[in-house]
C-alpha atoms as a PDB file:
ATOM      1  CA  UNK A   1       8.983  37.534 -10.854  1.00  0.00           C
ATOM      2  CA  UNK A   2      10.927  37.662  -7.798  1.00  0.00           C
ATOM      3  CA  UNK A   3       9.494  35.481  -4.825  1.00  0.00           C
ATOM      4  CA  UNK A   4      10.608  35.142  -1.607  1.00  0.00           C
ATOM      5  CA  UNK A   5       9.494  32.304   0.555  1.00  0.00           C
ATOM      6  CA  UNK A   6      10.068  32.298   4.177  1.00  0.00           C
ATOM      7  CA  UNK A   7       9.995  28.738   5.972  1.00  0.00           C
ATOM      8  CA  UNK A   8      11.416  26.888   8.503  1.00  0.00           C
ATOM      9  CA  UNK A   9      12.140  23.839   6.282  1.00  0.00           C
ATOM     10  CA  UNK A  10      13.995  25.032   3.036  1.00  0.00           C
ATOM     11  CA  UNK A  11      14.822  21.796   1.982  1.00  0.00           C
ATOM     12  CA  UNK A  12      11.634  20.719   0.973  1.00  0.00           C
ATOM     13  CA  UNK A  13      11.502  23.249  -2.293  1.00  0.00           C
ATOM     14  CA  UNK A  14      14.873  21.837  -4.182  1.00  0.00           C
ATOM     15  CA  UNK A  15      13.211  18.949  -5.809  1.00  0.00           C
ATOM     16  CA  UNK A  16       9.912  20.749  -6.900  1.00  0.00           C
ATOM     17  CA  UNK A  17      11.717  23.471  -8.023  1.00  0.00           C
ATOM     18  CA  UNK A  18      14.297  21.833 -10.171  1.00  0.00           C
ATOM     19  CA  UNK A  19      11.492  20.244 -11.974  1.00  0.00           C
ATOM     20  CA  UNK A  20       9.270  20.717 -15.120  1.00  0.00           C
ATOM     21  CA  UNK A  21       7.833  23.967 -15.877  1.00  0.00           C
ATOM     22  CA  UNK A  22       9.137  25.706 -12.533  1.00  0.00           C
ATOM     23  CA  UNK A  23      12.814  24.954 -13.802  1.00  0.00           C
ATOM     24  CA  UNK A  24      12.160  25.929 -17.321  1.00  0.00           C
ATOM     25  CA  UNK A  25      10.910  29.324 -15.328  1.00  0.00           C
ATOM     26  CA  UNK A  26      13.765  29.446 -13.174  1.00  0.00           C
ATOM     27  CA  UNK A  27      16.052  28.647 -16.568  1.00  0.00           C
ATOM     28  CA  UNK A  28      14.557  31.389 -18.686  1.00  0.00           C
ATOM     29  CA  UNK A  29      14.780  34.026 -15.238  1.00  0.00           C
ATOM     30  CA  UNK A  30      11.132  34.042 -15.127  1.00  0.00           C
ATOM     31  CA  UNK A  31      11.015  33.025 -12.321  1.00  0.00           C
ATOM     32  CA  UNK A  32      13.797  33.630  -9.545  1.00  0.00           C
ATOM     33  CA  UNK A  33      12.891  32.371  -5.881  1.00  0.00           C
ATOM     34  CA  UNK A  34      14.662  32.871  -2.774  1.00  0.00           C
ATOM     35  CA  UNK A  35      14.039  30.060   0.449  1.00  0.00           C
ATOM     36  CA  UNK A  36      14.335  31.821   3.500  1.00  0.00           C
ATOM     37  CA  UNK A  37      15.149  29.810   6.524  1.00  0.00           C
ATOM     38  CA  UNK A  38      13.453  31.845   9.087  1.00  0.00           C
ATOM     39  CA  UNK A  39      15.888  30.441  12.210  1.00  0.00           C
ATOM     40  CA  UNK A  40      18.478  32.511  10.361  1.00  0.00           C
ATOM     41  CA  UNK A  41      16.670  35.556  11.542  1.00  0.00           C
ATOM     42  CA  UNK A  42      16.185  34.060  15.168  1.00  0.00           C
ATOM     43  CA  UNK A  43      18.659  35.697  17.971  1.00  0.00           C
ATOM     44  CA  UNK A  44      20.286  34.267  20.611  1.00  0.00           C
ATOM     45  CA  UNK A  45      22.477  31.189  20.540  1.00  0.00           C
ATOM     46  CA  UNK A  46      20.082  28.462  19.694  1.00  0.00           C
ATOM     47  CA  UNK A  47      17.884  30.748  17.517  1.00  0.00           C
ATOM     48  CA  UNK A  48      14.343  29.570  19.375  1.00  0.00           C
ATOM     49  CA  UNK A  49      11.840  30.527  16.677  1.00  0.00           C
ATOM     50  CA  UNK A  50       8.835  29.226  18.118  1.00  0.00           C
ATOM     51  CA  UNK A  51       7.170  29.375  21.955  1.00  0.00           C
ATOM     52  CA  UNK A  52       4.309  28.072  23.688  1.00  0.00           C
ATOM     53  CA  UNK A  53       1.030  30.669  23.469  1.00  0.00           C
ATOM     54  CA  UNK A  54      -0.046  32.728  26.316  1.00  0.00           C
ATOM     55  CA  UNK A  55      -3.039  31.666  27.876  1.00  0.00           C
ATOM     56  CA  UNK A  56      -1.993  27.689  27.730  1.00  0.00           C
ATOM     57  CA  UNK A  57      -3.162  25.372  25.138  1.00  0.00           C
ATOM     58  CA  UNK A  58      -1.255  22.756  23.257  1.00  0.00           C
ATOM     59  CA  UNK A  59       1.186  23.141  20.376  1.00  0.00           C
ATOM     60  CA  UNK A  60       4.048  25.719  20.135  1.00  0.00           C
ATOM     61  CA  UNK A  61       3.341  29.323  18.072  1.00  0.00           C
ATOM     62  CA  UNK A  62       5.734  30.991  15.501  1.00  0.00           C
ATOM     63  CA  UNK A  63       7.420  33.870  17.439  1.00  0.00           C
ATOM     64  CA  UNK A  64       6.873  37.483  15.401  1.00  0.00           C
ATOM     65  CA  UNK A  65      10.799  38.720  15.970  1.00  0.00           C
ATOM     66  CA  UNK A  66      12.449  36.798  13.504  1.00  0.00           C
ATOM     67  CA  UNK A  67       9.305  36.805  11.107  1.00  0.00           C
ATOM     68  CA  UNK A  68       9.725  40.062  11.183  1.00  0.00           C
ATOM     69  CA  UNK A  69      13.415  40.370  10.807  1.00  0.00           C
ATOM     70  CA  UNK A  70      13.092  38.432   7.641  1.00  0.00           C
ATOM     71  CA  UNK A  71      10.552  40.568   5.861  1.00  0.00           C
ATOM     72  CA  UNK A  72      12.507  43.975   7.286  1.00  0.00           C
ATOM     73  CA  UNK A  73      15.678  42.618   5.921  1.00  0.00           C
ATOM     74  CA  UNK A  74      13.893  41.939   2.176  1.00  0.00           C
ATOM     75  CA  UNK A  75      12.324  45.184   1.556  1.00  0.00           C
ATOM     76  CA  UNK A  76      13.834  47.122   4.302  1.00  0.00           C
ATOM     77  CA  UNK A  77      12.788  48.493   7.489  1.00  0.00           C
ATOM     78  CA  UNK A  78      12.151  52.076   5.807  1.00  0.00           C
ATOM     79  CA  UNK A  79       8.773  50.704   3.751  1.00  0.00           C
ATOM     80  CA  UNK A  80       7.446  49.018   6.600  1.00  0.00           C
ATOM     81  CA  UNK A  81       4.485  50.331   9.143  1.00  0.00           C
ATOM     82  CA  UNK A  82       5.521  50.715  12.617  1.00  0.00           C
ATOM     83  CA  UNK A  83       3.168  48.527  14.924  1.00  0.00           C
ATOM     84  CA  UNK A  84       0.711  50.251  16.911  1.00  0.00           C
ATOM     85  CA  UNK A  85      -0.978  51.843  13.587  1.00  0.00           C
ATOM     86  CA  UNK A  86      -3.482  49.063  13.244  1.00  0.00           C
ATOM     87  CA  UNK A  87      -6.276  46.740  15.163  1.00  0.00           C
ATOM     88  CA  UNK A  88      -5.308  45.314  18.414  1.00  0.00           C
ATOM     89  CA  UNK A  89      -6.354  42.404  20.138  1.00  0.00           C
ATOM     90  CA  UNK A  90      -9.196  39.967  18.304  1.00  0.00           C
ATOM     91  CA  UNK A  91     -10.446  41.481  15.208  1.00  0.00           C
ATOM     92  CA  UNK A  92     -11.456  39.889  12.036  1.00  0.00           C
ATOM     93  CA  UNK A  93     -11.655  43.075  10.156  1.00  0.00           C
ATOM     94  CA  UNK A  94      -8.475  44.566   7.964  1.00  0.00           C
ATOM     95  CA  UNK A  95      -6.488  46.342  10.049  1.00  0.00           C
ATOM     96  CA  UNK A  96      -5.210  50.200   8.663  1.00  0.00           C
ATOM     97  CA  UNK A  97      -1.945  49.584   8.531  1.00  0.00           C
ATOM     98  CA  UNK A  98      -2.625  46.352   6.252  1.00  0.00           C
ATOM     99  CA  UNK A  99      -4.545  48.662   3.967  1.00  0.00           C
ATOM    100  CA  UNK A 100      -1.977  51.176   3.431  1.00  0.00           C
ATOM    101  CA  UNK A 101       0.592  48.497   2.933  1.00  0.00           C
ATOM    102  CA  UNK A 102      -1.228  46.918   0.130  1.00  0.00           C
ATOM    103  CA  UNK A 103       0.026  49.359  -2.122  1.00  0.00           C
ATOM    104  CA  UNK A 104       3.892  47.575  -1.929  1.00  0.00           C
ATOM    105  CA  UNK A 105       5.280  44.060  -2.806  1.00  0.00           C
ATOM    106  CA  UNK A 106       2.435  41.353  -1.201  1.00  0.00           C
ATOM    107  CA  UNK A 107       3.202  39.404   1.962  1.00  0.00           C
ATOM    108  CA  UNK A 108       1.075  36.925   1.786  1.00  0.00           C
ATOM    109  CA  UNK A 109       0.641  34.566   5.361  1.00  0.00           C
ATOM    110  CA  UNK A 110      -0.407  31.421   4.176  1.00  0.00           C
ATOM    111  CA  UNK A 111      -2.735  29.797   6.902  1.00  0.00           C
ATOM    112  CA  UNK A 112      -6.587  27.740   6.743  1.00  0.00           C
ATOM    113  CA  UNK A 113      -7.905  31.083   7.900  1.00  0.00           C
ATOM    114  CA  UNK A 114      -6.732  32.912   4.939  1.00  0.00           C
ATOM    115  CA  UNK A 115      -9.391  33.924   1.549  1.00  0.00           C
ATOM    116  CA  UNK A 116      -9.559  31.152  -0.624  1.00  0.00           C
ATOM    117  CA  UNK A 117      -6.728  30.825  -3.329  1.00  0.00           C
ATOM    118  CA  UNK A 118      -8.425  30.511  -6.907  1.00  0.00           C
ATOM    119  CA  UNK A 119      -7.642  30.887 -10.774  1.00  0.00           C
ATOM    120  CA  UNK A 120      -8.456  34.615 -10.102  1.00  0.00           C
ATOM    121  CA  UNK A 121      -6.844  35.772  -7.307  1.00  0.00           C
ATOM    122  CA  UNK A 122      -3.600  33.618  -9.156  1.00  0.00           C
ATOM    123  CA  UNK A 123      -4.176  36.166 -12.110  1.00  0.00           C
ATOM    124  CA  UNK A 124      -4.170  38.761  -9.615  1.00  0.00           C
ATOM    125  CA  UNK A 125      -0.721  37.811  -7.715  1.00  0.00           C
ATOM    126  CA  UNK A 126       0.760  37.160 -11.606  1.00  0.00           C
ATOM    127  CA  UNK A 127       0.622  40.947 -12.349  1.00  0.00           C
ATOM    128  CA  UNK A 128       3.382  41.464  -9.281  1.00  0.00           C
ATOM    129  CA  UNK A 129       7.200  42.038 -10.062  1.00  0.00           C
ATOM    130  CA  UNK A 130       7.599  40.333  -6.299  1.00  0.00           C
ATOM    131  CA  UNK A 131       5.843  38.817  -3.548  1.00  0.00           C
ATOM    132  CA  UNK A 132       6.546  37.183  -0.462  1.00  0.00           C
ATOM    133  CA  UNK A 133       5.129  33.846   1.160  1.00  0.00           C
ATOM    134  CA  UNK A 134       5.676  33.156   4.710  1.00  0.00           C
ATOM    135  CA  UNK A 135       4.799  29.542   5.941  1.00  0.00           C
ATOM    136  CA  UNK A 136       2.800  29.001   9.072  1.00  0.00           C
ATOM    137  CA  UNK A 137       4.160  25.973  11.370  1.00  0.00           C
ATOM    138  CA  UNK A 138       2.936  24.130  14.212  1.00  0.00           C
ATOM    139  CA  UNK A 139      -0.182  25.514  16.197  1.00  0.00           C
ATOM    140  CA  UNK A 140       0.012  28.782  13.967  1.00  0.00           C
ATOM    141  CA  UNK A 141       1.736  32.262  13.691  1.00  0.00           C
ATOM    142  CA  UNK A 142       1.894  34.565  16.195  1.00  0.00           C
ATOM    143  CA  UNK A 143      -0.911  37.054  15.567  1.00  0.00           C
ATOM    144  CA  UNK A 144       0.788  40.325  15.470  1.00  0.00           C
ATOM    145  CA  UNK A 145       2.593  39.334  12.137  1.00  0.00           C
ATOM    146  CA  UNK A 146      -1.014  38.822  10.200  1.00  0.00           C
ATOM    147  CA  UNK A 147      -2.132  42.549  11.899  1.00  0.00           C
ATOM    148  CA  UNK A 148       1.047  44.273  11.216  1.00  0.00           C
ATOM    149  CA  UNK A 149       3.089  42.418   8.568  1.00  0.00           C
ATOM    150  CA  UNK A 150       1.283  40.323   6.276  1.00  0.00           C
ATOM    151  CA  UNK A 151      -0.447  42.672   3.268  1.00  0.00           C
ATOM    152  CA  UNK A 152      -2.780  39.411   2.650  1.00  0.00           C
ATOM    153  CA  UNK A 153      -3.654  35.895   3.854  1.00  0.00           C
ATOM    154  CA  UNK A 154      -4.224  33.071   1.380  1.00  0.00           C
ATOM    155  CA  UNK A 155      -6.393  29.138   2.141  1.00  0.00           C
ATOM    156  CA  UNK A 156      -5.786  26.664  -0.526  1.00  0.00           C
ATOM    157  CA  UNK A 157      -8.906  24.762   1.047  1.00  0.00           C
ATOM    158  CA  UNK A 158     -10.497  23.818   3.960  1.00  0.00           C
ATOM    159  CA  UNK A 159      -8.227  21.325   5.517  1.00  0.00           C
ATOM    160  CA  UNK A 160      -5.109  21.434   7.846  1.00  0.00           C
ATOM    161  CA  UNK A 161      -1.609  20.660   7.418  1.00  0.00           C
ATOM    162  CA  UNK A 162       1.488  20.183   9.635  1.00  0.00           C
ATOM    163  CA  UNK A 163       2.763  23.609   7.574  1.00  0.00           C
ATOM    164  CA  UNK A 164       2.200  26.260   4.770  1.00  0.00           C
ATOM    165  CA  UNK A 165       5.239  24.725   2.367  1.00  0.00           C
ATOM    166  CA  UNK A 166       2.969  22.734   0.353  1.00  0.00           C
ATOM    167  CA  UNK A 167       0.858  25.823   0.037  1.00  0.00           C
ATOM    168  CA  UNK A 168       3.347  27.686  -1.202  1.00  0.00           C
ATOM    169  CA  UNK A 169       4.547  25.147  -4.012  1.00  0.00           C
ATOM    170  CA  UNK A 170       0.466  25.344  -5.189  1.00  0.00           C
ATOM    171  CA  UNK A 171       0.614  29.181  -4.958  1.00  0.00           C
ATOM    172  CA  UNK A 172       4.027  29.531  -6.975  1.00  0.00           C
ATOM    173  CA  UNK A 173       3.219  26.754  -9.302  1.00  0.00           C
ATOM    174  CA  UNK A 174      -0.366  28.785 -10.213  1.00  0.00           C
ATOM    175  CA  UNK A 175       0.993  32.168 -10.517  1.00  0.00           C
ATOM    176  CA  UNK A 176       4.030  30.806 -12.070  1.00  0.00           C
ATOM    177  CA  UNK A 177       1.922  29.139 -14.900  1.00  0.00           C
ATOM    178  CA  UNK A 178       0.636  32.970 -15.554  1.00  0.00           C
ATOM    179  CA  UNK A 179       3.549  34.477 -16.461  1.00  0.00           C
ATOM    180  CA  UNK A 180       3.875  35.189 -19.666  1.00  0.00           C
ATOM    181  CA  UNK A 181       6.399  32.593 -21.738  1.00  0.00           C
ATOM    182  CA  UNK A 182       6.553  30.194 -19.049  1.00  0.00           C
ATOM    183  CA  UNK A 183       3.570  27.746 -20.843  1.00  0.00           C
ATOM    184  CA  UNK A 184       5.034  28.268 -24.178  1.00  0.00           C
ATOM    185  CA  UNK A 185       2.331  28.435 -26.562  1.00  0.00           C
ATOM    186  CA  UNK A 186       0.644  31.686 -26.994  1.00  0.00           C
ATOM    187  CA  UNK A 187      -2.861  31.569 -24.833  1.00  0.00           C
ATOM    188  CA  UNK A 188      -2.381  28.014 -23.111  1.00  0.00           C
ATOM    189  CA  UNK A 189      -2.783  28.946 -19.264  1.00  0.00           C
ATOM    190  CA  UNK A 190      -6.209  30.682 -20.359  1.00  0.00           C
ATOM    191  CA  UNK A 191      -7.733  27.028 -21.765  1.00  0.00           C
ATOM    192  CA  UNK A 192      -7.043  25.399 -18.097  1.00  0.00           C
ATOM    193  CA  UNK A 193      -9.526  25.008 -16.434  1.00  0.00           C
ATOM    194  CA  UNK A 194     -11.052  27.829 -13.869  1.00  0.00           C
ATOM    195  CA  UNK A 195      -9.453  30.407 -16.285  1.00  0.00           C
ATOM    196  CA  UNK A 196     -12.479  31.044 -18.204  1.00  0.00           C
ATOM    197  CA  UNK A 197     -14.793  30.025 -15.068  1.00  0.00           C
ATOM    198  CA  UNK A 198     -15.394  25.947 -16.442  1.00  0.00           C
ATOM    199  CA  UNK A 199     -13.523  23.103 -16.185  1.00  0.00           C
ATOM    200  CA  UNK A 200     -11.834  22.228 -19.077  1.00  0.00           C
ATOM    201  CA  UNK A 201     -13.519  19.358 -21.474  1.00  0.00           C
ATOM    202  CA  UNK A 202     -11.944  15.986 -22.343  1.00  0.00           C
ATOM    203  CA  UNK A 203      -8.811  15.622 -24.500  1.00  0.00           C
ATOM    204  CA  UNK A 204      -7.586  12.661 -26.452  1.00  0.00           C
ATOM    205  CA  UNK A 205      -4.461  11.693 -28.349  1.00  0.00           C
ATOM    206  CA  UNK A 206      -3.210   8.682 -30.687  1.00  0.00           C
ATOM    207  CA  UNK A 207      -3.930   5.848 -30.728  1.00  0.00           C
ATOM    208  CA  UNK A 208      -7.435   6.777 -32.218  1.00  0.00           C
ATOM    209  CA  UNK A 209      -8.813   3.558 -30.970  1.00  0.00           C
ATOM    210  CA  UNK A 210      -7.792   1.909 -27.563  1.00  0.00           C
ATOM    211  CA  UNK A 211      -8.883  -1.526 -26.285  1.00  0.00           C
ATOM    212  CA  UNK A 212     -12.306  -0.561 -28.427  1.00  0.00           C
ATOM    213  CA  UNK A 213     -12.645   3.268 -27.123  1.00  0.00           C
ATOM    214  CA  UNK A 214     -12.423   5.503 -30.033  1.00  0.00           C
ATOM    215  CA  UNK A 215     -11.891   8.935 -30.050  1.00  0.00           C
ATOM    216  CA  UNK A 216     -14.927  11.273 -31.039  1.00  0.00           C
ATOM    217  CA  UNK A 217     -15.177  11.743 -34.702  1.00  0.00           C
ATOM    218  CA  UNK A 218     -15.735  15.405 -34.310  1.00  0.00           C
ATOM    219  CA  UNK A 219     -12.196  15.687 -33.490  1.00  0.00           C
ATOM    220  CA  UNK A 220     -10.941  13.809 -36.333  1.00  0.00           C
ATOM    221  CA  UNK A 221     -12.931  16.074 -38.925  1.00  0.00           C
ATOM    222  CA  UNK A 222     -10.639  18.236 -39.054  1.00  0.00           C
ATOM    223  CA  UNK A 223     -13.529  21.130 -39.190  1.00  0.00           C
ATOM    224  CA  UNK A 224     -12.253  23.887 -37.016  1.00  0.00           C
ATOM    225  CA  UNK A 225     -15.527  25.173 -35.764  1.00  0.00           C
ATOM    226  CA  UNK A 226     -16.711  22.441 -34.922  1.00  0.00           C
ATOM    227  CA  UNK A 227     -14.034  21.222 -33.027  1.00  0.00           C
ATOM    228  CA  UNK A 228     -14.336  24.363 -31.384  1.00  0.00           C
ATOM    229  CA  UNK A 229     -18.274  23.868 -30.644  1.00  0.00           C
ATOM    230  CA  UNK A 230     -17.928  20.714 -29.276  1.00  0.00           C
ATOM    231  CA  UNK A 231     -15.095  21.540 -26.548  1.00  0.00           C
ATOM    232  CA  UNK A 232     -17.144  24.433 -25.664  1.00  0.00           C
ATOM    233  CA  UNK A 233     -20.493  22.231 -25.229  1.00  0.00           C
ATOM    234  CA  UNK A 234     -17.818  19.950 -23.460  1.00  0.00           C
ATOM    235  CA  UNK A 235     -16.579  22.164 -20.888  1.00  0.00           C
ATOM    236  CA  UNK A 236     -20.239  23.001 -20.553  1.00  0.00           C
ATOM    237  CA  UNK A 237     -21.331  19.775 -19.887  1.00  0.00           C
ATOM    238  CA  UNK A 238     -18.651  18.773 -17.623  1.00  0.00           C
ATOM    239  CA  UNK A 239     -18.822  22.052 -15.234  1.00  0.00           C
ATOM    240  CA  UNK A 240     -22.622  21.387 -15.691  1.00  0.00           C
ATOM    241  CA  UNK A 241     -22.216  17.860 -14.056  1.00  0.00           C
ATOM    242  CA  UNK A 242     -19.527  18.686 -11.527  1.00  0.00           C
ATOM    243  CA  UNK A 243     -19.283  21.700 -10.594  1.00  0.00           C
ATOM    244  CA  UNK A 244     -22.277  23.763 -11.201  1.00  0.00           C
ATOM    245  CA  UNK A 245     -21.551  26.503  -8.811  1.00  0.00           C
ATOM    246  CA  UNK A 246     -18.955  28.083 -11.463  1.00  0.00           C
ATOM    247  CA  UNK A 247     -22.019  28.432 -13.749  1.00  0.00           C
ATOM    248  CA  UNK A 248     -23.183  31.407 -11.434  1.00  0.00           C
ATOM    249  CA  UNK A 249     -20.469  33.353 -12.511  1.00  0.00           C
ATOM    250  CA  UNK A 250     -18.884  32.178 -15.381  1.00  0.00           C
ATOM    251  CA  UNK A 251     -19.420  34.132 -18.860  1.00  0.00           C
ATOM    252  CA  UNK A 252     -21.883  32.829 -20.914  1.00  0.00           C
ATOM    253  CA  UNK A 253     -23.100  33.380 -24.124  1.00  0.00           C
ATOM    254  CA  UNK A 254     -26.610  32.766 -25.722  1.00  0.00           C
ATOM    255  CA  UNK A 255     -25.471  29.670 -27.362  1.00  0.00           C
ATOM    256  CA  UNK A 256     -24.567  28.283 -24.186  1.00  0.00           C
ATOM    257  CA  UNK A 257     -27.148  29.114 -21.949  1.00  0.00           C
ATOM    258  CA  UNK A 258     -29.184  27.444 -24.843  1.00  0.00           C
ATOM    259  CA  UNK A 259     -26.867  24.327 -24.365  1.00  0.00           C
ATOM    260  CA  UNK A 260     -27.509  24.594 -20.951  1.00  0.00           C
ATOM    261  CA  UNK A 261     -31.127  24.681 -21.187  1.00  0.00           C
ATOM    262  CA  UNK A 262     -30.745  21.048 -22.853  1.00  0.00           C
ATOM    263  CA  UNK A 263     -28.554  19.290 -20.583  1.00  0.00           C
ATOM    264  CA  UNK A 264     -31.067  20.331 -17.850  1.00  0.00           C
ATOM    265  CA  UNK A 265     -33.342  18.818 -20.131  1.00  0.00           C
ATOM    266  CA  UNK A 266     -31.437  15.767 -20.147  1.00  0.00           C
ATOM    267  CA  UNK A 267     -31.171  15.619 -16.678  1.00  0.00           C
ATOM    268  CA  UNK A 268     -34.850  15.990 -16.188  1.00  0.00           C
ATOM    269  CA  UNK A 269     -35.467  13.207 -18.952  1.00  0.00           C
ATOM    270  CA  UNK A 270     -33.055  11.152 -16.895  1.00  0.00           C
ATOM    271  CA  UNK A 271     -35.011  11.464 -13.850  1.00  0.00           C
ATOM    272  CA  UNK A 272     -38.460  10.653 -15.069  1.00  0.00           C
ATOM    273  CA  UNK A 273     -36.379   7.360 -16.231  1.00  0.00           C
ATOM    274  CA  UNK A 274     -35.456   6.260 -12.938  1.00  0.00           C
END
């Protein structure tokens, strides 16, 4: 996979990149990514890539020309929409022209008002040859490069920070993590958690027993299935207690709805207790 990131501080990739399983990626051409300093796109002299917004208002605003430029210059001019095709003005709906350009490599704006990035929509991205990531700065992006440039618009939570890098390293490093051979072993990135809708269970390794904790027996058996069983009820137990919400939609089968049905008996035990 091919990715593109566009930012106004390159620099702050090299070490992240150069490291752990995004270098083994990058080794095995997995993974090839390209920083693109976006004030090499600026014109003019001193290659001004940010202004103050109309209408007043504190902060400065990423200007659309060399944003533009950028993402012209990677997939060329030819593929992209002329302006004018889509929304205008305030809208929170998809514009046309970002419909019709979601057929083609993703450009994905990365800014608080963007869906929420998740295991899934990671999957999703991992399934692209390419993809592009352009990093927000300051007050924002000029508006006319999420109605007429960017194919999609990504949160990685409800906070704000002084850019979009750091939200790109989380979106790479996810996707990344997908593709297959990068992990290694055969079926790894689908135990993590979120990747079959629960957090992952607890794990343990030598020594068996530390300062007097031991390690469950089950997992010193050496009985398969029941290893098996137990990480399940686990994983169960753990989304159970904190985060419930992916229970909604997770896939469940009888056994553990059944499982469920006794830690909410637990829980209701633990109650009448108090």
């Amino acid at each position: 996979m091919r990715v593109d990131i566009l930012t106004l501080f390159p620099e702050m990739f090299s070490g992240y990149l150069s490291s752990s399983i995004m270098d083994k990626a990058r080794t095995l051409q997995l993974l090839d990514v390209h920083l693109q300093d976006i004030r090499d796109y600026a014109e003019g002299k001193h290659r001004i890539t940010d202004e103050p917004p109309y209408g007043g208002g504190g902060g400065m605003i990423l200007k659309p020309e060399p944003i533009f430029a950028a993402v012209e210059s990677l997939i060329g001019e030819s593929k992209m929409n002329q302006p004018g095709v889509g929304s205008s003005g305030v809208d929170d709906e998809v514009s046309d022209d970002k419909n019709e350009r979601q057929s083609g490599i993703p450009v994905i704006l990365l800014t608080p008002q963007g869906r929420r990035f998740s295991q899934d929509v990671a999957w999703e991205l991992s399934r692209n040859e390419r993809m592009i990531l352009i990093c927000g700065r300051y007050e924002g992006v000029d508006e006319r490069v999420r109605e007429h440039l960017a194919t999609d618009e990504l949160s990685i939570g409800d906070y704000v920070m002084t850019g979009g890098e750091l939200a790109a390293m989380v979106v790479v490093d996810a996707v990344t993590r997908l593709i297959p051979g990068v992990l290694g072993a055969e079926g790894a990135a689908e135990s993590d958690s979120y990747a079959g809708g629960l957090l992952e269970g607890p794990h343990y390794s030598r020594p068996q027993s530390f300062r007097g904790w031991t390690v469950p027996e089950v997992l010193t058996s050496g009985h398969a299935a029941e290893i098996q069983r137990w990480r399940r009820q686990q994983a169960l137990r753990r989304t159970w207690r904190r985060r419930p919400d992916l229970l909604l939609k997770a896939d469940l089968s009888e056994d553990d709805k059944y499982y469920l049905a006794v830690l909410a008996e637990e829980r209701i035990d633990e109650l009448s207790d108090d």
